[in-house]
PDB file of N, CA and C in Angstrom:
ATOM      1  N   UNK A   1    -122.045-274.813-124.754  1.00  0.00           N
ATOM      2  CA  UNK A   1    -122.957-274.569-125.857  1.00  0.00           C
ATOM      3  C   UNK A   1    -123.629-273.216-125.636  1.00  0.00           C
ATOM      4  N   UNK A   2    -123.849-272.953-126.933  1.00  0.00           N
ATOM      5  CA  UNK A   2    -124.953-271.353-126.720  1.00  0.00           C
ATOM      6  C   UNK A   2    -126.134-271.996-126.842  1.00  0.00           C
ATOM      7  N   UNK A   3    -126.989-271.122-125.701  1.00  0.00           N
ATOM      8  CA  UNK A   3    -128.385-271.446-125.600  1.00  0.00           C
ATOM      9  C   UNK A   3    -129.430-270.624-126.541  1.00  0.00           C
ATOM     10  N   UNK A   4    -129.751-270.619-127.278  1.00  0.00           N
ATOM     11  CA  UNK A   4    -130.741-269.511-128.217  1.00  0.00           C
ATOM     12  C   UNK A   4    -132.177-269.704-127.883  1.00  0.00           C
ATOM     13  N   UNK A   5    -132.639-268.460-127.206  1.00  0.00           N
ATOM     14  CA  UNK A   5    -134.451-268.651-126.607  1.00  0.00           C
ATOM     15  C   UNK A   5    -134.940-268.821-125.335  1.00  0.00           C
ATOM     16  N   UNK A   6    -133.613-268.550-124.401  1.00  0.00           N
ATOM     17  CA  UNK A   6    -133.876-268.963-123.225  1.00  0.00           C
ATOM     18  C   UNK A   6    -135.319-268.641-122.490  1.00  0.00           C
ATOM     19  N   UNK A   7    -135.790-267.064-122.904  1.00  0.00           N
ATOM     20  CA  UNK A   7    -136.889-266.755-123.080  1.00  0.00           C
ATOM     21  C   UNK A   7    -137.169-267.611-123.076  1.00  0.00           C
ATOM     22  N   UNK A   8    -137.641-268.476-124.022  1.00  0.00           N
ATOM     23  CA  UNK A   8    -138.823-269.323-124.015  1.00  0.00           C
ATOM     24  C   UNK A   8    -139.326-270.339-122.558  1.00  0.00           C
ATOM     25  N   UNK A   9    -137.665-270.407-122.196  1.00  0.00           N
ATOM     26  CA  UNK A   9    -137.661-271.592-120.980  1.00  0.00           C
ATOM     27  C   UNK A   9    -138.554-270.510-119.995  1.00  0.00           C
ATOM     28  N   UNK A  10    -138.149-269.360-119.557  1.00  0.00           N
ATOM     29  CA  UNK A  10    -138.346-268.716-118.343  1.00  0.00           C
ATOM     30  C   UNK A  10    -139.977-268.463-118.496  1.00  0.00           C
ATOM     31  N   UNK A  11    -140.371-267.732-119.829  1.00  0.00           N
ATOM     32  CA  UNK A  11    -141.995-267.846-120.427  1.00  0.00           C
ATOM     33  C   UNK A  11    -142.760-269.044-119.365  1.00  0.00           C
ATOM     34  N   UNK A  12    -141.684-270.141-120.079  1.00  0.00           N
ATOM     35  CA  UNK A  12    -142.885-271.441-119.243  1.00  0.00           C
ATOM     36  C   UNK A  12    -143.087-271.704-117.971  1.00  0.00           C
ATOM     37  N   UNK A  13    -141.754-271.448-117.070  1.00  0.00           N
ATOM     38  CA  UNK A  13    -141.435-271.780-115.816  1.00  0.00           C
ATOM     39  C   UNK A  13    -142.613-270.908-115.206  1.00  0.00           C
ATOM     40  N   UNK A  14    -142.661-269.647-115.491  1.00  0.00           N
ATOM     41  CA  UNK A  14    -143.177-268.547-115.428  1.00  0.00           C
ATOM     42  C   UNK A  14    -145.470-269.023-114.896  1.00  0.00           C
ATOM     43  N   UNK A  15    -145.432-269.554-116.015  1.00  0.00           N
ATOM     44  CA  UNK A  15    -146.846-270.620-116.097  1.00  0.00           C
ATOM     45  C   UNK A  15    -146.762-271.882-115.499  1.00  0.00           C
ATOM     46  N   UNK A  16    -145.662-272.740-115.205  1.00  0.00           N
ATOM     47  CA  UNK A  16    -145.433-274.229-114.707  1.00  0.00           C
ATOM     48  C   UNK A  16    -144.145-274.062-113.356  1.00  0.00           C
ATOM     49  N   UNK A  17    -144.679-273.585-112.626  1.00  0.00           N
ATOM     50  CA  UNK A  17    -143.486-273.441-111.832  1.00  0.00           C
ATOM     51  C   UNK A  17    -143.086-274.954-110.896  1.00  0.00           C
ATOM     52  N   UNK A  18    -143.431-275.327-111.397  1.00  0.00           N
ATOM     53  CA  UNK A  18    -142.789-277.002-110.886  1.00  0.00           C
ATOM     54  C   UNK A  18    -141.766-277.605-111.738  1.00  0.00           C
ATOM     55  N   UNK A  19    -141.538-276.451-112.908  1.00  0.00           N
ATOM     56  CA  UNK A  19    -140.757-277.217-114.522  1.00  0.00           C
ATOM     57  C   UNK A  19    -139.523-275.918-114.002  1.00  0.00           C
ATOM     58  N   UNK A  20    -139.294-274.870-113.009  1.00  0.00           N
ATOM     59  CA  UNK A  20    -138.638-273.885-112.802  1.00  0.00           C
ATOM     60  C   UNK A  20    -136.996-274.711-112.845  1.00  0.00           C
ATOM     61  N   UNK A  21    -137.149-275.506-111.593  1.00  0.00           N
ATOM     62  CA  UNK A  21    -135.783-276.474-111.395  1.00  0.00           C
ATOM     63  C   UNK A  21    -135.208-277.268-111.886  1.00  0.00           C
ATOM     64  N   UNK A  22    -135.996-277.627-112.693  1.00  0.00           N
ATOM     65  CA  UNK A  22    -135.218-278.782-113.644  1.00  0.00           C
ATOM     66  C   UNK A  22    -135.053-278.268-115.240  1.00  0.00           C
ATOM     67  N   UNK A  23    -135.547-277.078-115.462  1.00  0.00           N
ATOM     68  CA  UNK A  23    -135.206-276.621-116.624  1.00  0.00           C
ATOM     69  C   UNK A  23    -134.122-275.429-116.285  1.00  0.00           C
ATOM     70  N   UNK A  24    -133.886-275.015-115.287  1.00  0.00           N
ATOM     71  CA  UNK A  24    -132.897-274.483-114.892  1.00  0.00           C
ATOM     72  C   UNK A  24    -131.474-274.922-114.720  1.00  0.00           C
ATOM     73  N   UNK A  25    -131.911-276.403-114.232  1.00  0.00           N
ATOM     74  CA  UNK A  25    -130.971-277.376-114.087  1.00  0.00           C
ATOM     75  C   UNK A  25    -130.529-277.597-115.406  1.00  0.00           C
ATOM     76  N   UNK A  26    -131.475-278.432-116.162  1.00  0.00           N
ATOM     77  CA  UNK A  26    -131.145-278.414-117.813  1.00  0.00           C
ATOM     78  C   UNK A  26    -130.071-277.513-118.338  1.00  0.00           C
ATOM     79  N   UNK A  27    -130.519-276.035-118.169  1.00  0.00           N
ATOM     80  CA  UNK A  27    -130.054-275.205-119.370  1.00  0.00           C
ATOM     81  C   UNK A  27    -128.491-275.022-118.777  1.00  0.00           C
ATOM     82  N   UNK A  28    -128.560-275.163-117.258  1.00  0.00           N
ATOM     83  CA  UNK A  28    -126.982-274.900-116.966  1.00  0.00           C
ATOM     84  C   UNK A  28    -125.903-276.267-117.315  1.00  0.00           C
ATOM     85  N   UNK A  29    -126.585-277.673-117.550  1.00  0.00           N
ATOM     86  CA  UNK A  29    -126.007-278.288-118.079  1.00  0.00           C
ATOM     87  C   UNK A  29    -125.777-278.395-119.458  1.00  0.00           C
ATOM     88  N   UNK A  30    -126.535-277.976-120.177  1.00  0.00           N
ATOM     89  CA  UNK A  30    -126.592-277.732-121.636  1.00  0.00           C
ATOM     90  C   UNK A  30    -125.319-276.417-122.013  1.00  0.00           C
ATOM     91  N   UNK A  31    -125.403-275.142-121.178  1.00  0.00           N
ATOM     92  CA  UNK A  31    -124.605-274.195-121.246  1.00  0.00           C
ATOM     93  C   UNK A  31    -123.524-274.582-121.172  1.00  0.00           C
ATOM     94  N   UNK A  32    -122.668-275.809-120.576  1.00  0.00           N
ATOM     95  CA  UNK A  32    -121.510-275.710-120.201  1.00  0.00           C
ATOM     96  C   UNK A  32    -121.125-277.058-120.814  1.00  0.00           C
ATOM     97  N   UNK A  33    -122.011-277.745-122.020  1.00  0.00           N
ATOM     98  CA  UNK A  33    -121.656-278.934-122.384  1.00  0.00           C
ATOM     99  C   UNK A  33    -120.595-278.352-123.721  1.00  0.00           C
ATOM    100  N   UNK A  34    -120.467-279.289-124.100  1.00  0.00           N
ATOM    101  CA  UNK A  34    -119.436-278.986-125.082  1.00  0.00           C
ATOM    102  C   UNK A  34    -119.644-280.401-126.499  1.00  0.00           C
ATOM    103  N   UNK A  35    -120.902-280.249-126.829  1.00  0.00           N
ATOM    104  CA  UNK A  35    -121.162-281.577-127.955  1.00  0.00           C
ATOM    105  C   UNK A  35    -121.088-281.545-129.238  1.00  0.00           C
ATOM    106  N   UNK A  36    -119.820-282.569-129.634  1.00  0.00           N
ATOM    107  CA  UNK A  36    -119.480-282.231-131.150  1.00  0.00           C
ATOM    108  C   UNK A  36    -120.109-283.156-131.821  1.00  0.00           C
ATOM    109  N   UNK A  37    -121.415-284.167-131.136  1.00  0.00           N
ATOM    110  CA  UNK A  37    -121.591-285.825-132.127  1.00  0.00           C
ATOM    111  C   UNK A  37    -122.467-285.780-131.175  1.00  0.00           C
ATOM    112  N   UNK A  38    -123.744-286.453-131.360  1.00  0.00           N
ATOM    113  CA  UNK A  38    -125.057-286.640-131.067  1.00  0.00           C
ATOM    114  C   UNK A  38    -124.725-287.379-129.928  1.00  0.00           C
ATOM    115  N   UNK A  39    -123.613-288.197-129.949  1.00  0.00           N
ATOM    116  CA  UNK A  39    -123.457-289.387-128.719  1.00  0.00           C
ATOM    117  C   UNK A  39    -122.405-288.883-127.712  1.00  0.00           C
ATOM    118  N   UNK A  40    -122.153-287.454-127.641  1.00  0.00           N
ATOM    119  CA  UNK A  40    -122.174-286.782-126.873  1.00  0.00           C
ATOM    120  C   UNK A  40    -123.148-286.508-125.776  1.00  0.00           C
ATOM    121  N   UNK A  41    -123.948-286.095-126.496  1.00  0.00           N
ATOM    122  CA  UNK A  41    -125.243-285.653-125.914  1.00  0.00           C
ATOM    123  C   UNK A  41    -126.073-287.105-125.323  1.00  0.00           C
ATOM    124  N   UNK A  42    -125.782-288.243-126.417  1.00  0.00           N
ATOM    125  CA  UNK A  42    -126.250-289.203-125.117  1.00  0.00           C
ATOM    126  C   UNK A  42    -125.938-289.662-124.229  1.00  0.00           C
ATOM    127  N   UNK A  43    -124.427-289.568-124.156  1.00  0.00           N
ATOM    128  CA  UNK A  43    -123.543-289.868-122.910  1.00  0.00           C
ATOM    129  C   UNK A  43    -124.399-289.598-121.646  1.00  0.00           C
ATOM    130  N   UNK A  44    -124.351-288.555-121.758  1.00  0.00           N
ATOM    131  CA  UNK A  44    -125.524-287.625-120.584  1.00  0.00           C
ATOM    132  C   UNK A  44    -126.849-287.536-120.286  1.00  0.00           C
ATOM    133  N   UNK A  45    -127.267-287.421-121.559  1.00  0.00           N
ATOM    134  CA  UNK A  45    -128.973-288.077-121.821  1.00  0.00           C
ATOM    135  C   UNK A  45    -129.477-288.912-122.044  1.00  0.00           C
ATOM    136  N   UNK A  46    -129.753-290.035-121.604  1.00  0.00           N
ATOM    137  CA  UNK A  46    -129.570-291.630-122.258  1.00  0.00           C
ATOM    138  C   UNK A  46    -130.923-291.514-122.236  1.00  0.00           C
ATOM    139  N   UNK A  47    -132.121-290.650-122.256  1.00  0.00           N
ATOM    140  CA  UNK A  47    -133.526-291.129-122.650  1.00  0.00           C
ATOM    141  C   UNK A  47    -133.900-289.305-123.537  1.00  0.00           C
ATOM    142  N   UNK A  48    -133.074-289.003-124.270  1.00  0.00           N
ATOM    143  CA  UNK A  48    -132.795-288.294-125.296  1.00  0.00           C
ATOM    144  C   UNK A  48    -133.487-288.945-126.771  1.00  0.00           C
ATOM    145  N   UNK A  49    -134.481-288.103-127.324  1.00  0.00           N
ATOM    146  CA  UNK A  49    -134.630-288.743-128.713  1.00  0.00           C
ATOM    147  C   UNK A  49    -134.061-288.214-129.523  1.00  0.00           C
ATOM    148  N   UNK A  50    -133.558-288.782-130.489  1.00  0.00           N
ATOM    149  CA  UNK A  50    -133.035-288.072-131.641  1.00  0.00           C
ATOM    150  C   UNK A  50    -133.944-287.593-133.006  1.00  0.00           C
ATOM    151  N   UNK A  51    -133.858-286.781-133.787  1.00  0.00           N
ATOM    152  CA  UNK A  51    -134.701-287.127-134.749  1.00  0.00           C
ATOM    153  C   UNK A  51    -133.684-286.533-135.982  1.00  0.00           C
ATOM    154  N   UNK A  52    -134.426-286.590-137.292  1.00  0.00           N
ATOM    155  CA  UNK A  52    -133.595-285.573-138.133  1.00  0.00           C
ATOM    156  C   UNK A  52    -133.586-284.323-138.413  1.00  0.00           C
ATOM    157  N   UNK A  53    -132.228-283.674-138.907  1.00  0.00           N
ATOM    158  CA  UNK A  53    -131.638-282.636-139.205  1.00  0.00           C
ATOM    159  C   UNK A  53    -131.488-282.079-137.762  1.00  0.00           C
ATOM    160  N   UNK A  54    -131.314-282.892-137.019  1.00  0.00           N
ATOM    161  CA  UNK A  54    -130.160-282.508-135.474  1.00  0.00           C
ATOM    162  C   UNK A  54    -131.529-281.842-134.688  1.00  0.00           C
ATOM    163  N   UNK A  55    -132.668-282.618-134.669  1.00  0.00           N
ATOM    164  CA  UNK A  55    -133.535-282.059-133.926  1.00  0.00           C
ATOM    165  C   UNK A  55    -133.312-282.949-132.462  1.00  0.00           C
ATOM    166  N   UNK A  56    -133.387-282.906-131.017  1.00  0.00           N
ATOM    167  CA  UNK A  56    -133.308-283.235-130.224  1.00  0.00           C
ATOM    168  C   UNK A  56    -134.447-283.490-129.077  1.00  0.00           C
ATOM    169  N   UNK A  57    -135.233-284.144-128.510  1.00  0.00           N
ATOM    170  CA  UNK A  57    -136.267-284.633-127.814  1.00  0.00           C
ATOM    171  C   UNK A  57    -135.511-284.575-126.413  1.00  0.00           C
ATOM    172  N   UNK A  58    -135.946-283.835-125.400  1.00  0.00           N
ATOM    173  CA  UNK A  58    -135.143-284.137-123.676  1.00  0.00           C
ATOM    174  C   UNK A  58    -136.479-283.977-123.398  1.00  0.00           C
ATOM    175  N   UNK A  59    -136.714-285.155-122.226  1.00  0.00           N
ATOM    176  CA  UNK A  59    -137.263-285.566-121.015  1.00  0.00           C
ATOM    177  C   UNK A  59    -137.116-284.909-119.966  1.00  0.00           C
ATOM    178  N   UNK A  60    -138.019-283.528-119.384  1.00  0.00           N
ATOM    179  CA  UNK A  60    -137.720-282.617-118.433  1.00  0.00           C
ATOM    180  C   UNK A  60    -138.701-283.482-116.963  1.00  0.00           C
ATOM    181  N   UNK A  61    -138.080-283.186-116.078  1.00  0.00           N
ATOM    182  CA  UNK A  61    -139.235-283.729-114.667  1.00  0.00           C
ATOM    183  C   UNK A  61    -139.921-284.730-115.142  1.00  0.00           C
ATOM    184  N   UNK A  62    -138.825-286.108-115.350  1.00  0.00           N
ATOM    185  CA  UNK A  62    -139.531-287.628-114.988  1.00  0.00           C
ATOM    186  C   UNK A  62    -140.808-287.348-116.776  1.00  0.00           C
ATOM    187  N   UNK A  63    -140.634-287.070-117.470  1.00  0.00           N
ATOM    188  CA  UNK A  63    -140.974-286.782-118.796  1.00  0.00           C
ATOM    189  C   UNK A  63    -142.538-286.127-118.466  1.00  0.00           C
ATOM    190  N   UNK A  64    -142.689-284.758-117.642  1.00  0.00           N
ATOM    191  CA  UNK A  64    -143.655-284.218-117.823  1.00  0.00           C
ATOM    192  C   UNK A  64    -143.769-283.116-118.207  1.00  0.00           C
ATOM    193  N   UNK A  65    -142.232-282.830-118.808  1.00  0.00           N
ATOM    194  CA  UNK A  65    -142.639-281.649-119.917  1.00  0.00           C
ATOM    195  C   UNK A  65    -141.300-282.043-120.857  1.00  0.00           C
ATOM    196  N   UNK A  66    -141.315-281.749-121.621  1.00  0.00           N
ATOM    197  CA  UNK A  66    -140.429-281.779-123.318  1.00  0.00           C
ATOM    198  C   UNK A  66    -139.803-280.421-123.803  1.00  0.00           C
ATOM    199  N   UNK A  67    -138.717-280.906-124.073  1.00  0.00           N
ATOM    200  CA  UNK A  67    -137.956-279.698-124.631  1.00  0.00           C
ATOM    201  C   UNK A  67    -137.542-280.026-126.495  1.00  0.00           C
ATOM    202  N   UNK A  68    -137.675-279.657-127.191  1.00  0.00           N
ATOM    203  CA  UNK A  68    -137.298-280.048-128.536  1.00  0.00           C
ATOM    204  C   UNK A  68    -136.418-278.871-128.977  1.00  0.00           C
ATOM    205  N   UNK A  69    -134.777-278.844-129.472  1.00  0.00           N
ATOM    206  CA  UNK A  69    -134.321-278.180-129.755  1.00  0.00           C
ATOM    207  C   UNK A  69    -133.414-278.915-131.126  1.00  0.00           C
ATOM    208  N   UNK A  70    -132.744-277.291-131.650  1.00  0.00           N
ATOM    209  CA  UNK A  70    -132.005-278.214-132.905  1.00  0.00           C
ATOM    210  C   UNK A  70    -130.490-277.668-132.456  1.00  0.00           C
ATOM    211  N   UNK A  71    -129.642-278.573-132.860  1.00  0.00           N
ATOM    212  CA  UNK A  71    -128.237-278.541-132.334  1.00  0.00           C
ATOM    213  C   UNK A  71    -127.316-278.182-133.573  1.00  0.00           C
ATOM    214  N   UNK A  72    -126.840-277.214-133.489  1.00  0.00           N
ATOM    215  CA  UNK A  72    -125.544-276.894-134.672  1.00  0.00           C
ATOM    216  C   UNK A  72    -124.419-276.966-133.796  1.00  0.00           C
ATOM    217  N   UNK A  73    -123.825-278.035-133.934  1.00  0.00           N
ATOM    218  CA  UNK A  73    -122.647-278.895-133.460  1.00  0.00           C
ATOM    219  C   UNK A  73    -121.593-278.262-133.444  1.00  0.00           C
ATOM    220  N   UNK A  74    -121.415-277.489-135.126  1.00  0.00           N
ATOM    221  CA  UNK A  74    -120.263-277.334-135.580  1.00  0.00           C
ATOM    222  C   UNK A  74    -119.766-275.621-134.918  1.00  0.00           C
ATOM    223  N   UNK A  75    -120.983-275.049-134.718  1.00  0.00           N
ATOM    224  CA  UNK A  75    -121.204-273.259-134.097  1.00  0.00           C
ATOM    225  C   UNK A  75    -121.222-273.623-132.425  1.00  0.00           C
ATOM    226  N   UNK A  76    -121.750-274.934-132.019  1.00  0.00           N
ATOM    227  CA  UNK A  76    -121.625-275.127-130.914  1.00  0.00           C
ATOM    228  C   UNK A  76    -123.607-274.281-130.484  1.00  0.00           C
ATOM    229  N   UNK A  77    -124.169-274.483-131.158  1.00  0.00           N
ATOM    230  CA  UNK A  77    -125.665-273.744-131.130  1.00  0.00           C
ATOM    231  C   UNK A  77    -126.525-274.808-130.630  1.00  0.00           C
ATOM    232  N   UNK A  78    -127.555-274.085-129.830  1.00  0.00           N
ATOM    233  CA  UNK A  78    -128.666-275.119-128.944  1.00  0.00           C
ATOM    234  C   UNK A  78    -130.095-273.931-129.272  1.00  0.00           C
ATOM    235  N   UNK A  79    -130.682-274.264-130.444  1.00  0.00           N
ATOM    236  CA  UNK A  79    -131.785-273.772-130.367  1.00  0.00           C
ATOM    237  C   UNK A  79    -133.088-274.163-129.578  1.00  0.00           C
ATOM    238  N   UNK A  80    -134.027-273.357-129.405  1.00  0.00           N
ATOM    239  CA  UNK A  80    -135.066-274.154-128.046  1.00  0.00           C
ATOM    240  C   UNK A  80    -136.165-273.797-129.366  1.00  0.00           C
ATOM    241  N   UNK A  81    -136.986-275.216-129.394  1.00  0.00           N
ATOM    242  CA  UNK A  81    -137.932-274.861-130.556  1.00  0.00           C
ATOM    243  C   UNK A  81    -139.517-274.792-129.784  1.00  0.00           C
ATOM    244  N   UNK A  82    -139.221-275.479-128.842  1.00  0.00           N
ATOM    245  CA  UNK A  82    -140.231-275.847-127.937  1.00  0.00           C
ATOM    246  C   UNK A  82    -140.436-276.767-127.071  1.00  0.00           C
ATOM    247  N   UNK A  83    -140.920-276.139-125.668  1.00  0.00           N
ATOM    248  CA  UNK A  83    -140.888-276.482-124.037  1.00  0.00           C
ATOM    249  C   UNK A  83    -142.533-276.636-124.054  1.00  0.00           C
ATOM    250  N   UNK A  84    -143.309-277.483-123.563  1.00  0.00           N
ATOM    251  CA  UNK A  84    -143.970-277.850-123.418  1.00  0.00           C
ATOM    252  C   UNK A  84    -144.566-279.194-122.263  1.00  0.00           C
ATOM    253  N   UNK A  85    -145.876-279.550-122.089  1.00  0.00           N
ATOM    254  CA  UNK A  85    -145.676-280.390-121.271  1.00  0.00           C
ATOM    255  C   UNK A  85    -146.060-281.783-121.997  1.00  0.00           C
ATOM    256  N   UNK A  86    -145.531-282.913-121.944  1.00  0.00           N
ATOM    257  CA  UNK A  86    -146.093-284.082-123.039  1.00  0.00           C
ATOM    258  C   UNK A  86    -146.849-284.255-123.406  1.00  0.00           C
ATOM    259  N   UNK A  87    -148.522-283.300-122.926  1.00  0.00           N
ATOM    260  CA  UNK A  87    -149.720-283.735-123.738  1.00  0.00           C
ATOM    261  C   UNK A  87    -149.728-282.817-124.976  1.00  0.00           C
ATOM    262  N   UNK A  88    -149.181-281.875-124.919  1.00  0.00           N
ATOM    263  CA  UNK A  88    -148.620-280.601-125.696  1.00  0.00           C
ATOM    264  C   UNK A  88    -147.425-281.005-126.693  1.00  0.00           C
ATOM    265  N   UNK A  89    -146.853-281.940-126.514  1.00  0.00           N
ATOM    266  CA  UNK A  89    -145.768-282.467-127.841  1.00  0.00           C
ATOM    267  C   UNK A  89    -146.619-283.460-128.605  1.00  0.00           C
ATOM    268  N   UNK A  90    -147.500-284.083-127.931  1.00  0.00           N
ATOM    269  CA  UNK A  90    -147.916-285.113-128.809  1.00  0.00           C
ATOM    270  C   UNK A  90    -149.238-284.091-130.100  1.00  0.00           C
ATOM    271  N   UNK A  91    -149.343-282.887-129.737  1.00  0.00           N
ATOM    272  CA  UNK A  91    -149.747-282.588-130.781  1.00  0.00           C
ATOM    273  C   UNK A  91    -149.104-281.938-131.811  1.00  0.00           C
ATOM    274  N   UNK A  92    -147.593-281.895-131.865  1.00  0.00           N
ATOM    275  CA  UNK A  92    -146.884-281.074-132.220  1.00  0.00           C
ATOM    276  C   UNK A  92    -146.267-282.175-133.685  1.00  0.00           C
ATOM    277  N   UNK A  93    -145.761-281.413-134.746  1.00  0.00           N
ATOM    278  CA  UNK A  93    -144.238-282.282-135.438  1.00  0.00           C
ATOM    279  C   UNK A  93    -143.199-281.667-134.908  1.00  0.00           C
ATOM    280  N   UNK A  94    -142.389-282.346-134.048  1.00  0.00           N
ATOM    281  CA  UNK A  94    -140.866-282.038-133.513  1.00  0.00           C
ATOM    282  C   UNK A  94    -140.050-281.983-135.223  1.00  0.00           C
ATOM    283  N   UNK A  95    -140.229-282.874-135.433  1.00  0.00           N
ATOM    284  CA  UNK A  95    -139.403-282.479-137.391  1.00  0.00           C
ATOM    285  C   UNK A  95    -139.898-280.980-138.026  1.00  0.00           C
ATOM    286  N   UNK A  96    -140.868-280.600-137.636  1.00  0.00           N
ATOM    287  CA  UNK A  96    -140.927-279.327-137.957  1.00  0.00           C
ATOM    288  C   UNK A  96    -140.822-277.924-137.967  1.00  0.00           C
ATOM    289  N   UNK A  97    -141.274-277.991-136.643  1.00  0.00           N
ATOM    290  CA  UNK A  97    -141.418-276.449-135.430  1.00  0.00           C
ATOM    291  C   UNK A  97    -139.658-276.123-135.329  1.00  0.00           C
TER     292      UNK A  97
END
């Protein structure tokens, strides 16, 4: 998959350096996935939320920070809409951002 925003990941790590390894970890598994169907992606992520219009919820470090991205399947695209830490999503609309 293409990653779009990685920026954003390194931004945070940058401020949360305890989120450095496992969003590192993340993005190199995300880079090299290959997901044509949402249940792709759960194969691998089984505490993955889904939402609509291909928005995606991942559980970073034991769910203490959140990644929300939108997935174009068909381009093979992984947008990063926003990395945050869970007290920081719950003020957010993931359907929106």
């Amino acid at each position: 998959m293409r990653i779009l925003s990685r920026k954003i990941l390194r931004e945070f790590w940058e401020k949360h350096p305890d989120a450095q390894n496992p969003l590192q970890t993340w993005y190199i598994d995300v880079k090299h996935a290959n997901w044509k169907k949402p249940s792709d992606i759960k194969a691998i992520y089984q505490a993955a939320s889904f939402l609509q219009n291909n928005r995606i919820i991942f559980n970073i470090k034991g769910n203490t920070y959140r990644i929300v991205v939108v997935v174009h399947y068909k381009k093979g695209d992984v947008f990063i809409r926003f990395v945050g830490a869970h007290s920081e999503y719950d003020r957010i609309d993931a359907n929106k951002i």
